[in-house]
Protein backbone atom coordinates (compact mmCIF):
# COMPACT_ATOMS: atom_id res chain seq x y z
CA UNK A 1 51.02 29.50 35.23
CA UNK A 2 54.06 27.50 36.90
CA UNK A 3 53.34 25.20 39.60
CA UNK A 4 56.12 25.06 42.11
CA UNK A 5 55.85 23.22 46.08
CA UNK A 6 56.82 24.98 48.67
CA UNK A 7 60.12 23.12 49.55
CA UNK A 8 61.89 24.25 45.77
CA UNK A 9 60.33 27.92 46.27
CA UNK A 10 61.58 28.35 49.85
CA UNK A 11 65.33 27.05 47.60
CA UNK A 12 65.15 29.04 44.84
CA UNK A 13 62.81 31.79 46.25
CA UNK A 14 65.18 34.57 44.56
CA UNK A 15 64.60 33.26 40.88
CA UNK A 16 60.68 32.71 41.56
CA UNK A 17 60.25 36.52 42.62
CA UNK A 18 62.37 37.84 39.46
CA UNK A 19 59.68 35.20 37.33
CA UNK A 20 57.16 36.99 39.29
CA UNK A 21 58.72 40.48 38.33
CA UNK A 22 58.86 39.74 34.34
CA UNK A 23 55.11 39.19 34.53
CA UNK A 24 54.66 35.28 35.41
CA UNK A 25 51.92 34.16 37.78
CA UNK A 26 53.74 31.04 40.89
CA UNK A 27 51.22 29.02 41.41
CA UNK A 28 52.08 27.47 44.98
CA UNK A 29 51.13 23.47 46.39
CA UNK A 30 51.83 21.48 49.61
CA UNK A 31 52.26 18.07 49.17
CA UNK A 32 50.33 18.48 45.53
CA UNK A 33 47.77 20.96 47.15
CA UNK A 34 47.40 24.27 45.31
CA UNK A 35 47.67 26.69 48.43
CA UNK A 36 48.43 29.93 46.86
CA UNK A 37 49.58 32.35 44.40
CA UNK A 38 52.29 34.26 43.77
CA UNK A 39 51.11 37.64 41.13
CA UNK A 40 52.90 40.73 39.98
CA UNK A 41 51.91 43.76 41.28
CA UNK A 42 50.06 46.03 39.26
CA UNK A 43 50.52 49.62 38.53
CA UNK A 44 46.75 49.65 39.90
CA UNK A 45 48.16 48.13 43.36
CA UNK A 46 51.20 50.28 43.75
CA UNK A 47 48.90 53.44 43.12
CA UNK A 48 46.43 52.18 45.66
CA UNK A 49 49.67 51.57 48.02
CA UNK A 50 50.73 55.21 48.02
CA UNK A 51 47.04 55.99 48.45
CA UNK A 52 47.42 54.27 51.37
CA UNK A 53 50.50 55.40 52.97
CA UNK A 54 49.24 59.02 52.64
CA UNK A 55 46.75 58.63 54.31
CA UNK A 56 44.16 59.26 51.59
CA UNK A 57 42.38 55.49 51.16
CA UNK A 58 42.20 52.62 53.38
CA UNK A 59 42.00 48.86 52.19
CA UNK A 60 38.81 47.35 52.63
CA UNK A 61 37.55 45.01 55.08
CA UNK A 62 35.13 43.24 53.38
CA UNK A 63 32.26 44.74 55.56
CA UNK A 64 30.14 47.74 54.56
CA UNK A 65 30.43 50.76 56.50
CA UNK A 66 27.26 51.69 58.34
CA UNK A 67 25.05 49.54 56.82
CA UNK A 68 24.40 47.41 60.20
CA UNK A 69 20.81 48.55 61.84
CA UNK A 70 19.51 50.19 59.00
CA UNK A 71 15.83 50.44 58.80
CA UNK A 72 13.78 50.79 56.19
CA UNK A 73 10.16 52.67 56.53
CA UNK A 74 7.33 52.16 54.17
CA UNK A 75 5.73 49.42 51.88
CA UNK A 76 8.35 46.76 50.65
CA UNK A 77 10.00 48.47 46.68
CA UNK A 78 8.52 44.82 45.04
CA UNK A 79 4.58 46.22 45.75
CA UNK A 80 5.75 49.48 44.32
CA UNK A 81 7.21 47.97 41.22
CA UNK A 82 3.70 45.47 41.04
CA UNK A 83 1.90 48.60 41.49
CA UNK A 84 3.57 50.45 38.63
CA UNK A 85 3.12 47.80 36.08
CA UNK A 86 -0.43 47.39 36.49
């Protein structure tokens, strides 16, 4: 992976992204700091993408969906499994 601060990539930005393109992985630092990093996209991604634009998936948020306020009735699964083994 090529290190590269963020002074020289804001300079040479253009040749970075056609690394990037050809399959190399920017790693970015501030003042020696790794801050971030610069990936191809994937087939994977770009299918997910037009996913996206058509209206057909969503990206995620990181949160479940309906999972908040769930309750759950009955005797706890670990008695169950205790239960079963005896």
């Amino acid at each position: 992976m090529l290190a590269v601060g963020i002074k020289e990539l804001k300079s040479k930005l253009s040749s970075y992204i056609d690394l990037v393109e050809h399959g190399e992985e920017v790693l970015v630092t501030q003042r020696g700091r790794e801050v971030a990093v610069v990936i191809p996209i994937t087939p994977e991604r770009r299918v997910l993408s037009g996913l996206v634009k058509e209206g057909k998936a969503r990206y995620g948020t990181g949160k479940p969906l309906g999972a908040s306020g769930v309750v759950i009735r009955g005797k706890p699964l670990s008695e169950t499994v205790i239960e079963e083994r005896r």
